[in-house]
PDB file of N, CA and C in Angstrom:
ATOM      1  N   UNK A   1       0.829  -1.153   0.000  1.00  0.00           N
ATOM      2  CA  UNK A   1       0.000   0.000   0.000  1.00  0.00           C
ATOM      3  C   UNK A   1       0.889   1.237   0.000  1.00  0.00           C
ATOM      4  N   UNK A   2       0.975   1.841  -0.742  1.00  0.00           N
ATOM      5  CA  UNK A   2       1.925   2.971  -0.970  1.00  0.00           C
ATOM      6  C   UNK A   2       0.637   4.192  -1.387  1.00  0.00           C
ATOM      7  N   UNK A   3       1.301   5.178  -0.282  1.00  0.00           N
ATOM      8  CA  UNK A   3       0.430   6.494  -0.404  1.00  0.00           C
ATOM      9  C   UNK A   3       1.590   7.242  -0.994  1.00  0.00           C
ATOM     10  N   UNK A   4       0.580   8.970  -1.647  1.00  0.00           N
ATOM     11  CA  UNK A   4       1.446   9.813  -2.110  1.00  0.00           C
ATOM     12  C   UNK A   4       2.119  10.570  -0.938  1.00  0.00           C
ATOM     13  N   UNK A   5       3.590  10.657  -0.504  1.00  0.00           N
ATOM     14  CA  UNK A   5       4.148  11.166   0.734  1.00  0.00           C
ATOM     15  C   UNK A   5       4.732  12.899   0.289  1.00  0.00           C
ATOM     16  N   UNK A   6       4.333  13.020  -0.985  1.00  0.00           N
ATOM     17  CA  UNK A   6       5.144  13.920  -1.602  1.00  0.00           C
ATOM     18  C   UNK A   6       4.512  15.817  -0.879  1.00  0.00           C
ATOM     19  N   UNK A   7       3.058  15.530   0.080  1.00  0.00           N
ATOM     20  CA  UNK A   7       2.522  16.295   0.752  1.00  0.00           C
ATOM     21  C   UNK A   7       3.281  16.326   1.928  1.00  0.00           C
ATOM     22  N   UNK A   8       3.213  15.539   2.301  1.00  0.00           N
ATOM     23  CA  UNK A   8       4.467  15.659   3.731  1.00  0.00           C
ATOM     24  C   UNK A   8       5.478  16.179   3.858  1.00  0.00           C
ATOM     25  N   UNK A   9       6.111  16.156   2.670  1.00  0.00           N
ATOM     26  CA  UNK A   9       7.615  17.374   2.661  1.00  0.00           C
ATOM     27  C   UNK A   9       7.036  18.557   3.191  1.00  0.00           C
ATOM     28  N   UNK A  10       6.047  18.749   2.088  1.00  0.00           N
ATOM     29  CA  UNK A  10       5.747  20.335   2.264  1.00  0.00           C
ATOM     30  C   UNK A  10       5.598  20.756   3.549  1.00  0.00           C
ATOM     31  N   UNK A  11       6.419  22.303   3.631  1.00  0.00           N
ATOM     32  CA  UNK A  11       6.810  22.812   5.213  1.00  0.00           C
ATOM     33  C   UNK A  11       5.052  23.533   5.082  1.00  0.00           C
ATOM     34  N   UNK A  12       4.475  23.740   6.362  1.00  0.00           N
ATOM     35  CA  UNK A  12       3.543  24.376   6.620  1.00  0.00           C
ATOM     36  C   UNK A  12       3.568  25.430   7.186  1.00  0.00           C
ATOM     37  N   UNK A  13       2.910  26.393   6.969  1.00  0.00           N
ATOM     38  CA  UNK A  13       3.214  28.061   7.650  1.00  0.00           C
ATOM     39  C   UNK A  13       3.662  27.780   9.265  1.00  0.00           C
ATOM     40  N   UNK A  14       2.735  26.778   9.531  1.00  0.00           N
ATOM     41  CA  UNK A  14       3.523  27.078  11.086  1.00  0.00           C
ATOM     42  C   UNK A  14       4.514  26.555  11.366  1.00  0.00           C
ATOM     43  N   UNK A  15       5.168  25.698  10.761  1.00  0.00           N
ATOM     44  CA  UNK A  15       6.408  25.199  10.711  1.00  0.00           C
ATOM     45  C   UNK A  15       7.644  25.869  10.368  1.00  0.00           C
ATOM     46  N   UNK A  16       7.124  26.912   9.569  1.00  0.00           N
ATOM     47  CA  UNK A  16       8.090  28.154   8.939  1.00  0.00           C
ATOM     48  C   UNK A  16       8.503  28.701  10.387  1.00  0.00           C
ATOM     49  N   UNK A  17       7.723  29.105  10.539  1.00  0.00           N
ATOM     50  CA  UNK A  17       7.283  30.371  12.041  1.00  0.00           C
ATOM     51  C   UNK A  17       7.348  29.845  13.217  1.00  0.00           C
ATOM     52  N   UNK A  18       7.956  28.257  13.058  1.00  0.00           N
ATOM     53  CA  UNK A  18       8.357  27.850  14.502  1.00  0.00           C
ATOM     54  C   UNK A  18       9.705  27.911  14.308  1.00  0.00           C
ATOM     55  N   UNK A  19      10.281  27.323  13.192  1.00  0.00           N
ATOM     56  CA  UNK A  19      11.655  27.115  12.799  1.00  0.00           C
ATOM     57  C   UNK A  19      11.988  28.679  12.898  1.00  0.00           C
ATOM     58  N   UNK A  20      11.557  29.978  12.240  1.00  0.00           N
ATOM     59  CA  UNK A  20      12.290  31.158  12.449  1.00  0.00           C
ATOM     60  C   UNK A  20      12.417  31.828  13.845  1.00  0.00           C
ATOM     61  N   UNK A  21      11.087  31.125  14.778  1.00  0.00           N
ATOM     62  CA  UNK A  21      11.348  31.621  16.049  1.00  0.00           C
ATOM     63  C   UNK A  21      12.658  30.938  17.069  1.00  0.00           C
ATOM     64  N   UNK A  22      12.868  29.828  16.199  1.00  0.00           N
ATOM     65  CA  UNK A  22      13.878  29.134  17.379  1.00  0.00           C
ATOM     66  C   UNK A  22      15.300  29.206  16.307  1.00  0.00           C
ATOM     67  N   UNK A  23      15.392  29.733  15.174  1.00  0.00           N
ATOM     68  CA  UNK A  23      16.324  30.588  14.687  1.00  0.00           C
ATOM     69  C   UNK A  23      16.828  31.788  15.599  1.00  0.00           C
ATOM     70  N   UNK A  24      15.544  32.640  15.766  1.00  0.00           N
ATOM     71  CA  UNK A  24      16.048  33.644  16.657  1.00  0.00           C
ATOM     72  C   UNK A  24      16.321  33.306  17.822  1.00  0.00           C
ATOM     73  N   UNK A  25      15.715  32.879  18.665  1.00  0.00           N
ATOM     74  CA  UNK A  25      16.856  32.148  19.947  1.00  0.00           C
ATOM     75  C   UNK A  25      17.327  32.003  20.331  1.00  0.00           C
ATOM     76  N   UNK A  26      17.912  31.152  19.069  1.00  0.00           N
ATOM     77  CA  UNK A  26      19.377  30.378  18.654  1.00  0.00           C
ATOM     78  C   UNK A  26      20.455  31.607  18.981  1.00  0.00           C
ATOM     79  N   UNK A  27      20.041  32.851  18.024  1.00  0.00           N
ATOM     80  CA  UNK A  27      21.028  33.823  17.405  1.00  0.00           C
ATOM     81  C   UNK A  27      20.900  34.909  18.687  1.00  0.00           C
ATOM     82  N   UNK A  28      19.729  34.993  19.404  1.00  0.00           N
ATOM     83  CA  UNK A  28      20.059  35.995  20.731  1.00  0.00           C
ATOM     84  C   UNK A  28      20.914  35.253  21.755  1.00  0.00           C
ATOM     85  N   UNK A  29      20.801  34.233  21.433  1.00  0.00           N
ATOM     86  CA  UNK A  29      21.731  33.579  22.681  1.00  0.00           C
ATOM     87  C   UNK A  29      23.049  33.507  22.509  1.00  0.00           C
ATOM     88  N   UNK A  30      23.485  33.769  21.240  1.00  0.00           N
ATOM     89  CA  UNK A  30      24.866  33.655  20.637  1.00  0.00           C
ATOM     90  C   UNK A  30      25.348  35.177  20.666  1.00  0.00           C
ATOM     91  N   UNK A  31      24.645  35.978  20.464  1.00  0.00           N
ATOM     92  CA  UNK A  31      24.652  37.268  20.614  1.00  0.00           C
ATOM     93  C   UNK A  31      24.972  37.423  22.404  1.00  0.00           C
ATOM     94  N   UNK A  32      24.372  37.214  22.574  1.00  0.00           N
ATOM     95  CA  UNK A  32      24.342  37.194  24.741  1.00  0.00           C
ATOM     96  C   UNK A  32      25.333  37.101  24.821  1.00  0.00           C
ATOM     97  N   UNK A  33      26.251  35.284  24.382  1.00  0.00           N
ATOM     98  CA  UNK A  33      27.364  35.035  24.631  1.00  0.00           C
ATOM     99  C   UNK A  33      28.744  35.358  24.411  1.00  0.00           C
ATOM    100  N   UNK A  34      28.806  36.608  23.125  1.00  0.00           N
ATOM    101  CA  UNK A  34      30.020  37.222  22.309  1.00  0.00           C
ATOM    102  C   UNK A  34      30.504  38.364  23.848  1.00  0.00           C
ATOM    103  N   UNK A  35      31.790  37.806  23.604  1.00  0.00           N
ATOM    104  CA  UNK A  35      32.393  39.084  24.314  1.00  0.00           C
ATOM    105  C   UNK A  35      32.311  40.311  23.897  1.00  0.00           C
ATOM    106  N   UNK A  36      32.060  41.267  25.037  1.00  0.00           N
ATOM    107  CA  UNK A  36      31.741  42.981  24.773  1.00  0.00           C
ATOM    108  C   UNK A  36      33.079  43.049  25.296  1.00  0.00           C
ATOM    109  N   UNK A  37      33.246  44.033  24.828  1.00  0.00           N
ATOM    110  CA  UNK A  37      34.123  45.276  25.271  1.00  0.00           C
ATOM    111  C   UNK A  37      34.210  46.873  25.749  1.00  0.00           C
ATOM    112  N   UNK A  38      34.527  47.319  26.627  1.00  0.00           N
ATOM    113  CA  UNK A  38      34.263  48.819  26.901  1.00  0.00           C
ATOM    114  C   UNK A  38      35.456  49.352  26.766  1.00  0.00           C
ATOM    115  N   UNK A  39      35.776  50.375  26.263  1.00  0.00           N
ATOM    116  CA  UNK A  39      36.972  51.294  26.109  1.00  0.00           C
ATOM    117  C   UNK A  39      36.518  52.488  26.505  1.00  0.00           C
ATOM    118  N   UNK A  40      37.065  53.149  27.350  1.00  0.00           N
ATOM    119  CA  UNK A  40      36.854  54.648  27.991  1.00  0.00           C
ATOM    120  C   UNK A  40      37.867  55.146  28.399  1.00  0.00           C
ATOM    121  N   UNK A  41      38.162  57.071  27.604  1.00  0.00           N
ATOM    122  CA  UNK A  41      39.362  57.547  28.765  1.00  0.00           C
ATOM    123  C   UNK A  41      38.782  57.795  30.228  1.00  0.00           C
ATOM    124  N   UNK A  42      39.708  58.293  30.793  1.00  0.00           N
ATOM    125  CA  UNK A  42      39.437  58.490  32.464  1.00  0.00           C
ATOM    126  C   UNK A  42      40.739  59.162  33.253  1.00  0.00           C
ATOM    127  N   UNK A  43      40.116  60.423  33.834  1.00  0.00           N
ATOM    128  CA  UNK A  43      41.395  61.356  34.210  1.00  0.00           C
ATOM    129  C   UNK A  43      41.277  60.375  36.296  1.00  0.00           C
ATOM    130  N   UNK A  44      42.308  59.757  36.706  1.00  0.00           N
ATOM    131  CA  UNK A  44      42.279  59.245  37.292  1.00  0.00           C
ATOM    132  C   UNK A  44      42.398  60.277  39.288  1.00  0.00           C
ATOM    133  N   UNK A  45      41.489  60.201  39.970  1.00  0.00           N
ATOM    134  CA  UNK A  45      41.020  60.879  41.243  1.00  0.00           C
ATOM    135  C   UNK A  45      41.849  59.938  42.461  1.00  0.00           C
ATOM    136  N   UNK A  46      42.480  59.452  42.272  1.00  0.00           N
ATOM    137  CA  UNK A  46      43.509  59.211  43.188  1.00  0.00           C
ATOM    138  C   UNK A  46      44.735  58.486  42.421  1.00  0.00           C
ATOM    139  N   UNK A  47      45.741  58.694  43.151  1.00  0.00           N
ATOM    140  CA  UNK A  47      47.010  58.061  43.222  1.00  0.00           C
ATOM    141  C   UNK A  47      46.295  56.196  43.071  1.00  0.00           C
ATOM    142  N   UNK A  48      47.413  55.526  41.641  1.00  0.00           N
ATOM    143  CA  UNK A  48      46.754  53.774  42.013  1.00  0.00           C
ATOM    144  C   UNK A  48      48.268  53.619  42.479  1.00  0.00           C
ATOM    145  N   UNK A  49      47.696  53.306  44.027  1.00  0.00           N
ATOM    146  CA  UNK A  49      48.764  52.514  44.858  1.00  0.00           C
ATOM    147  C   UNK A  49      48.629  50.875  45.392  1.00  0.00           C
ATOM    148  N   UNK A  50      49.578  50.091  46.444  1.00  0.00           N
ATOM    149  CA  UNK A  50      48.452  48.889  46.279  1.00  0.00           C
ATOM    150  C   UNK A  50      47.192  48.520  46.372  1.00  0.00           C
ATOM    151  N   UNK A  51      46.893  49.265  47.309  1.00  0.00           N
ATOM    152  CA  UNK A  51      45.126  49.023  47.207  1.00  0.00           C
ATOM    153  C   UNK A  51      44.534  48.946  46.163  1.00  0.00           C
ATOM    154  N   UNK A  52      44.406  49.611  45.077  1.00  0.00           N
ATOM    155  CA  UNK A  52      43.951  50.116  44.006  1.00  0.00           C
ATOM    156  C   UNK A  52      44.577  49.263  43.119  1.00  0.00           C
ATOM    157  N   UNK A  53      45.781  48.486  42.639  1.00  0.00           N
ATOM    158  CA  UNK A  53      45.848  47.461  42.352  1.00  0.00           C
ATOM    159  C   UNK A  53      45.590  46.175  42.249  1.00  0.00           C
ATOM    160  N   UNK A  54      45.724  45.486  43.647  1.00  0.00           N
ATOM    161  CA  UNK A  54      45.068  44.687  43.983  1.00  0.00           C
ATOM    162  C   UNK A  54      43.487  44.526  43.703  1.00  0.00           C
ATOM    163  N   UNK A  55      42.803  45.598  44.203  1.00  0.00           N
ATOM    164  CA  UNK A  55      41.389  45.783  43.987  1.00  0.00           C
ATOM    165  C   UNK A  55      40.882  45.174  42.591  1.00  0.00           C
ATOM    166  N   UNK A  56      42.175  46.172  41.675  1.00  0.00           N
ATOM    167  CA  UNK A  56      41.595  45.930  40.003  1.00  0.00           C
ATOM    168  C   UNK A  56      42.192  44.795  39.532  1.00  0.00           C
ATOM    169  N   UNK A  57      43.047  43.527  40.165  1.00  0.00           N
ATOM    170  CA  UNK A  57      43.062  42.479  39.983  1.00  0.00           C
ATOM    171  C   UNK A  57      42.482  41.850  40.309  1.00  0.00           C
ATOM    172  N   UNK A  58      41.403  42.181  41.950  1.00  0.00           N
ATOM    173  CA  UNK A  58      40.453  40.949  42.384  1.00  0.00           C
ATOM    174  C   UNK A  58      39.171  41.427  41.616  1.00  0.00           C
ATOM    175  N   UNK A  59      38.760  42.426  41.028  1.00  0.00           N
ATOM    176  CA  UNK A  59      37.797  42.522  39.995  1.00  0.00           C
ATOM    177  C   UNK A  59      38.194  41.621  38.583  1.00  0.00           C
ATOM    178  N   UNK A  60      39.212  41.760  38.091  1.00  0.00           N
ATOM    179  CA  UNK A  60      39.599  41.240  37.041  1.00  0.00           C
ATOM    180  C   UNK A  60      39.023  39.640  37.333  1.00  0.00           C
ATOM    181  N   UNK A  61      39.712  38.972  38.044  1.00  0.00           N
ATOM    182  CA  UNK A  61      39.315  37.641  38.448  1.00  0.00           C
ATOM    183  C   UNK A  61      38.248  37.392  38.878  1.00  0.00           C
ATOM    184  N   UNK A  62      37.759  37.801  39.940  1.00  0.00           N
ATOM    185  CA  UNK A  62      36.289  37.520  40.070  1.00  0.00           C
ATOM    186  C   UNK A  62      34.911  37.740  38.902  1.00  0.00           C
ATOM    187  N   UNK A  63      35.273  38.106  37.880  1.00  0.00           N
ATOM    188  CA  UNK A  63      34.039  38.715  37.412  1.00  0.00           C
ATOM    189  C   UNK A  63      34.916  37.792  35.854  1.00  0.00           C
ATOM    190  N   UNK A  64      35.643  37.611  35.407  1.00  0.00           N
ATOM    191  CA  UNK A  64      36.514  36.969  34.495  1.00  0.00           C
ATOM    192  C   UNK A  64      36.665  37.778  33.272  1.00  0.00           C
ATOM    193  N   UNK A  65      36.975  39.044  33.726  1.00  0.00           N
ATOM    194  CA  UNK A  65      36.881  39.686  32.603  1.00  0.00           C
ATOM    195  C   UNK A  65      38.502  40.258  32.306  1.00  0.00           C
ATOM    196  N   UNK A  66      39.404  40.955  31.152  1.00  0.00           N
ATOM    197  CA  UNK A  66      40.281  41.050  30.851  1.00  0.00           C
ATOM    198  C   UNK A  66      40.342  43.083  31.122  1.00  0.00           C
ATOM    199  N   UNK A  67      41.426  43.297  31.962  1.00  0.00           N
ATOM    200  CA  UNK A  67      40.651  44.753  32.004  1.00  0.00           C
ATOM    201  C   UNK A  67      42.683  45.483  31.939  1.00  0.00           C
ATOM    202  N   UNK A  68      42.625  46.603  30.716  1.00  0.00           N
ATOM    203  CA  UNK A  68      44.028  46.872  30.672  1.00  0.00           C
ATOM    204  C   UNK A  68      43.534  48.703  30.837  1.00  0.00           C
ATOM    205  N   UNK A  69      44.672  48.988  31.425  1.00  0.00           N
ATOM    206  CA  UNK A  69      45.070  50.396  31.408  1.00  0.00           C
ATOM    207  C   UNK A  69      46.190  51.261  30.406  1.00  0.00           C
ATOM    208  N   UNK A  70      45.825  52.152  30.109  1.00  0.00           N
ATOM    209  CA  UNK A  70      46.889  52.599  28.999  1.00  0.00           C
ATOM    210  C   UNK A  70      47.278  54.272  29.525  1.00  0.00           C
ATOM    211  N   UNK A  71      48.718  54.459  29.866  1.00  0.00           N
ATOM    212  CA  UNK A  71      48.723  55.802  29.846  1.00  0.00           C
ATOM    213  C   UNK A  71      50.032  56.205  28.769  1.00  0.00           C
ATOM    214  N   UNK A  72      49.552  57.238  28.108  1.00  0.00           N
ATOM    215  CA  UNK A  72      50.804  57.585  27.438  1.00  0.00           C
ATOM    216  C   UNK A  72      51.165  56.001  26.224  1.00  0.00           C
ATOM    217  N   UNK A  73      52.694  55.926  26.068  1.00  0.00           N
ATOM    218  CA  UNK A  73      53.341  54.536  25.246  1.00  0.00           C
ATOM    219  C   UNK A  73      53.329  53.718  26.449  1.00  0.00           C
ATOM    220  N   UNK A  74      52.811  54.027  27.423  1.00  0.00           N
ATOM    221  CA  UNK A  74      52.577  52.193  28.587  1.00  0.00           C
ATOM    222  C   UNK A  74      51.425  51.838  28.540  1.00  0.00           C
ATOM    223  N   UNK A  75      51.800  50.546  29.142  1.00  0.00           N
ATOM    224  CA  UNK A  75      50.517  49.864  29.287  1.00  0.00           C
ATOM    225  C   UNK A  75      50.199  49.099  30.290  1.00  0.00           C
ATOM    226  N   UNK A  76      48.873  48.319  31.342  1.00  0.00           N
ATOM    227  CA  UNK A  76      49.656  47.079  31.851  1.00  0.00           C
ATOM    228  C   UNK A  76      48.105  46.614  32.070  1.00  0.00           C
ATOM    229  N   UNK A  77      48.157  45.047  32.509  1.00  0.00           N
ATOM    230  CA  UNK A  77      47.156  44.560  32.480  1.00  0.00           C
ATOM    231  C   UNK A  77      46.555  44.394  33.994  1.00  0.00           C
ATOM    232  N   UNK A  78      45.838  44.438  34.642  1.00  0.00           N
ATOM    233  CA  UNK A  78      45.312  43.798  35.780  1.00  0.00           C
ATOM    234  C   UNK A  78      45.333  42.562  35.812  1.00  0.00           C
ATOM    235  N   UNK A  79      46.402  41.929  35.673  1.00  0.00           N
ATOM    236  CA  UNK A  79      46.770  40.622  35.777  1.00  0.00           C
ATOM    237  C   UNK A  79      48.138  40.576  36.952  1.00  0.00           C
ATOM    238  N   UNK A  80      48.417  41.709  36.628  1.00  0.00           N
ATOM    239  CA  UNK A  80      50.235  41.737  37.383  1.00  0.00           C
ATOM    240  C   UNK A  80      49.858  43.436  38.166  1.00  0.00           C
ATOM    241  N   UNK A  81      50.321  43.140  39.215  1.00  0.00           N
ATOM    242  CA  UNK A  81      50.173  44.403  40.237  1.00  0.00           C
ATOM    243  C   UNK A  81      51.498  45.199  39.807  1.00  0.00           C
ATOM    244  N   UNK A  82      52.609  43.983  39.316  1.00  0.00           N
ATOM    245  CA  UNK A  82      53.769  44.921  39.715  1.00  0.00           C
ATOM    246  C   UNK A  82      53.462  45.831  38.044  1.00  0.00           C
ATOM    247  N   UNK A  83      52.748  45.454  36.982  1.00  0.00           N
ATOM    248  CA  UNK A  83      52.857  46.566  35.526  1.00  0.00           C
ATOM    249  C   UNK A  83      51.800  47.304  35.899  1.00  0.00           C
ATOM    250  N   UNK A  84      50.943  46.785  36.756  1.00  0.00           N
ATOM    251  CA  UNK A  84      49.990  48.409  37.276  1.00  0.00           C
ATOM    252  C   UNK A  84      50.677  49.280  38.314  1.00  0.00           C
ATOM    253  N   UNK A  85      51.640  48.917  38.944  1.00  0.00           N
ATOM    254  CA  UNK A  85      52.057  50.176  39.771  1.00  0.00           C
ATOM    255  C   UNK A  85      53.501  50.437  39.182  1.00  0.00           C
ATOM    256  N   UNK A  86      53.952  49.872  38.005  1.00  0.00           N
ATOM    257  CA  UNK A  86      54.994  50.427  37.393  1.00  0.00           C
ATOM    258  C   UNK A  86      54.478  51.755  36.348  1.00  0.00           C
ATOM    259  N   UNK A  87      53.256  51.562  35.540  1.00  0.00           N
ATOM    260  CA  UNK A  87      52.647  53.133  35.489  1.00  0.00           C
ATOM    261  C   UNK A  87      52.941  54.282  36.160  1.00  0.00           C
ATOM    262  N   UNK A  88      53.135  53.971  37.294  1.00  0.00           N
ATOM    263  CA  UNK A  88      53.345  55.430  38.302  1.00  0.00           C
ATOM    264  C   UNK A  88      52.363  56.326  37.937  1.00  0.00           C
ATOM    265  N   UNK A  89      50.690  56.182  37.916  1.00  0.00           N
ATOM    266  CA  UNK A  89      49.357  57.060  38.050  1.00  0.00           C
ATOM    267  C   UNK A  89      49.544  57.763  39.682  1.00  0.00           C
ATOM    268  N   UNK A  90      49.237  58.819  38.972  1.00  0.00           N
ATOM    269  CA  UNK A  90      49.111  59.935  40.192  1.00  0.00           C
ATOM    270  C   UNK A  90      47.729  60.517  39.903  1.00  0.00           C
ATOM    271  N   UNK A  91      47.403  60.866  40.745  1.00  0.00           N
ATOM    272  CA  UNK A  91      45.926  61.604  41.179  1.00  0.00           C
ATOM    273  C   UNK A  91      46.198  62.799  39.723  1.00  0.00           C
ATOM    274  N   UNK A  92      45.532  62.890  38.838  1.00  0.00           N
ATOM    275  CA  UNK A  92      45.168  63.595  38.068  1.00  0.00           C
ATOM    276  C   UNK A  92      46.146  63.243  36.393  1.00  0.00           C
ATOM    277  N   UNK A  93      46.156  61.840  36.601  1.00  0.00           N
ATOM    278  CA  UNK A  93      46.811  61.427  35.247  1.00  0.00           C
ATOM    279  C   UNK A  93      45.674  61.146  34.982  1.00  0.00           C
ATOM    280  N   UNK A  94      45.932  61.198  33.373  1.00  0.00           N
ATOM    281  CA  UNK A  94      44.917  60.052  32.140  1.00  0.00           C
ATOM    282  C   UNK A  94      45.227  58.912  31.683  1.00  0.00           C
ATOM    283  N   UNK A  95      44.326  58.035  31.810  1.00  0.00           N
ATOM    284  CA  UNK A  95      44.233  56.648  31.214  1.00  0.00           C
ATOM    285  C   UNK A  95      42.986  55.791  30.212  1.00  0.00           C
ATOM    286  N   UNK A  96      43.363  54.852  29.695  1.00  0.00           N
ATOM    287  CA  UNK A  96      42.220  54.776  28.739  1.00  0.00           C
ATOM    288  C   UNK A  96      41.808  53.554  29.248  1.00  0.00           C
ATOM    289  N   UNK A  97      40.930  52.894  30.036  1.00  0.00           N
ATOM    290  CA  UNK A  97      40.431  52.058  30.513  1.00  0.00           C
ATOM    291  C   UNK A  97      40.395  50.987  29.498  1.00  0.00           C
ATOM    292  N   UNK A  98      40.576  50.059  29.249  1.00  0.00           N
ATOM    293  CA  UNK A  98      39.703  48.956  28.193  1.00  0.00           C
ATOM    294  C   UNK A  98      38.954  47.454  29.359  1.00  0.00           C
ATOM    295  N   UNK A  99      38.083  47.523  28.914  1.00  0.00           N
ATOM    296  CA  UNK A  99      37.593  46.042  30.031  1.00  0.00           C
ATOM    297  C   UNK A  99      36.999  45.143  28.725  1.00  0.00           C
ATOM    298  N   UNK A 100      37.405  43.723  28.962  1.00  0.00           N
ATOM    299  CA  UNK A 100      36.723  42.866  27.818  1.00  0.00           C
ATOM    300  C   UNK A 100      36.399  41.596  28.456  1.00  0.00           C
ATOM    301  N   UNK A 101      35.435  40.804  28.032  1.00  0.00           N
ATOM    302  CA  UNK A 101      35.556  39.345  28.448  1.00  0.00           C
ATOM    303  C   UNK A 101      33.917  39.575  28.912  1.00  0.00           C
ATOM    304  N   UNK A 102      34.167  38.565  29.726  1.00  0.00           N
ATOM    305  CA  UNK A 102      32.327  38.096  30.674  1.00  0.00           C
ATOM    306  C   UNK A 102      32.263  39.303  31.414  1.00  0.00           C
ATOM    307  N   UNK A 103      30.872  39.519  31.957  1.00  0.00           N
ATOM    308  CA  UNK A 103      30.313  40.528  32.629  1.00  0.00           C
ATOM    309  C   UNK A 103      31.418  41.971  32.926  1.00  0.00           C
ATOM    310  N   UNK A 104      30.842  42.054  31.491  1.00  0.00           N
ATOM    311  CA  UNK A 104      32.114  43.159  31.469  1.00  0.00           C
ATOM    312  C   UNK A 104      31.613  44.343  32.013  1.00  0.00           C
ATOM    313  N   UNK A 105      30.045  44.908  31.891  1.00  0.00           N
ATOM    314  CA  UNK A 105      29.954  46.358  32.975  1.00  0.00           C
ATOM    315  C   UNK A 105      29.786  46.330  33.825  1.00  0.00           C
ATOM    316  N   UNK A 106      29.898  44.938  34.788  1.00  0.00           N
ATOM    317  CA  UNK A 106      30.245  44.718  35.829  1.00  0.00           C
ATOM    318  C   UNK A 106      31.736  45.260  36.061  1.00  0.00           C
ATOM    319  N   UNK A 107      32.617  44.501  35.464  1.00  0.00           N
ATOM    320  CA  UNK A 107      33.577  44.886  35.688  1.00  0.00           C
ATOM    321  C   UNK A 107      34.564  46.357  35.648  1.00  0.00           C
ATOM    322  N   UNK A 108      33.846  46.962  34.787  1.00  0.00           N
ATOM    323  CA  UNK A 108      33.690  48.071  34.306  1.00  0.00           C
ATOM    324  C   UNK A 108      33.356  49.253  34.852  1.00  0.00           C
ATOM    325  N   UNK A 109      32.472  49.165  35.826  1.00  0.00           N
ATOM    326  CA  UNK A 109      31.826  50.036  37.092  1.00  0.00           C
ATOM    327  C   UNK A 109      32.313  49.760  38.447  1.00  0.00           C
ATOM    328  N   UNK A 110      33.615  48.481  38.374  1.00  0.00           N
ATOM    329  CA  UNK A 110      33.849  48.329  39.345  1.00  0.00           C
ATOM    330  C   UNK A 110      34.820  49.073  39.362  1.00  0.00           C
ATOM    331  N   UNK A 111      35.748  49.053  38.076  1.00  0.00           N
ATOM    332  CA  UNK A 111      36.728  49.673  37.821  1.00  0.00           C
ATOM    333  C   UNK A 111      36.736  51.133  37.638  1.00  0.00           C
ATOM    334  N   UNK A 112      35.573  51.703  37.334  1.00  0.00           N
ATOM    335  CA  UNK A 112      35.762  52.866  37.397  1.00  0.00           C
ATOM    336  C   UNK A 112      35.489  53.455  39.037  1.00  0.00           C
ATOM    337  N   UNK A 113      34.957  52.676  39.798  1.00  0.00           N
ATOM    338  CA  UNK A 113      34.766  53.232  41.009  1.00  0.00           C
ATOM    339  C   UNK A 113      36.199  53.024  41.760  1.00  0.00           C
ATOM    340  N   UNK A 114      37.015  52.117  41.322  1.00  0.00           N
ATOM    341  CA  UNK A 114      38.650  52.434  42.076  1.00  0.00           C
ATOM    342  C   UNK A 114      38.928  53.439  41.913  1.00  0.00           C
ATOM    343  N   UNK A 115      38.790  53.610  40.492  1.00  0.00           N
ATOM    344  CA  UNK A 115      39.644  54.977  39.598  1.00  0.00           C
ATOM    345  C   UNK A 115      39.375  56.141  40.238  1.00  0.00           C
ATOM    346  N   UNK A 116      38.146  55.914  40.750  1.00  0.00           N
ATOM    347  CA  UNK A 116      38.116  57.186  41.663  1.00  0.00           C
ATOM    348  C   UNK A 116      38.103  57.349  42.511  1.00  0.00           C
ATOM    349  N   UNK A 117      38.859  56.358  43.453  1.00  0.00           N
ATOM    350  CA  UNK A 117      38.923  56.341  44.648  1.00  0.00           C
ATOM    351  C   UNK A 117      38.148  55.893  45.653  1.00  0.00           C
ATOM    352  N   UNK A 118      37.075  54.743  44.870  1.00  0.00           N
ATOM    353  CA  UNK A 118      36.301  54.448  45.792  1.00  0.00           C
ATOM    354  C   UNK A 118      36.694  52.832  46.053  1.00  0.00           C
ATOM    355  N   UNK A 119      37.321  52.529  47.039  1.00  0.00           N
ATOM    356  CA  UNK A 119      37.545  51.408  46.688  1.00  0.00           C
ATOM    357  C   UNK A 119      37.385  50.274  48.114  1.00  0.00           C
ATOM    358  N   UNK A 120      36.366  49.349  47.589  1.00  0.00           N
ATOM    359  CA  UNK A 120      36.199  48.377  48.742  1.00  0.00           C
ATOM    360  C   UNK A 120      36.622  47.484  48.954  1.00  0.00           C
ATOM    361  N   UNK A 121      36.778  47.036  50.384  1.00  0.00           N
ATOM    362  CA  UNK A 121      37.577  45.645  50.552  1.00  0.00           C
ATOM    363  C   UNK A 121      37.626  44.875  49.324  1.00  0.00           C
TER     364      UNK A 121
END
């Protein structure tokens, strides 16, 4: 007994419109997951001494995000305390913040609240 199956291919409107909704989904969730990045200058409101180092390394790690400072031809990462306090930032230098990776305006607002001196355990 052989029927014609050649109706069954055929996609049906709602089949369109389920498949494009879980297309989109698909693509906000991939979107969610791409690393952001923030780049901002920032005239810096205190001296970064250790506190202020440390701080922007236990943000860096806790939150897993990649966060570099730039003043002038230096640079250093919040990975190493000793290339953030080899900068030598004094209370009223400029720097160009960059933060990248996971929960980055997290990290980002954390970092700018050192920068200005606000800085918590």
């Amino acid at each position: 007994m052989c029927t014609n199956t050649a109706n069954a291919y055929k996609m049906s409107p709602d089949v369109a419109a389920i498949d494009r909704a879980i297309l989109e989904k698909v693509e906000a969730k991939r979107a969610a997951n791409r690393p952001q990045s923030v780049i901002a200058p920032k005239t810096l409101k205190c001296t970064l001494g250790f506190r202020e180092a440390s701080r922007l390394m236990r943000i860096a790690s806790e939150t897993g995000a990649t966060i570099h400072l730039v003043s002038g031809k230096r640079s250093a990462s919040a990975e190493s305390m000793l290339a953030l306090l080899a900068l030598g930032l004094k209370e009223g230098s400029s720097v160009v913040l960059t933060v990248k990776g996971e929960n980055t305006r997290t990290a980002f607002e954390e970092s700018v609240d050192v920068l200005d001196g606000k800085v918590f355990g």
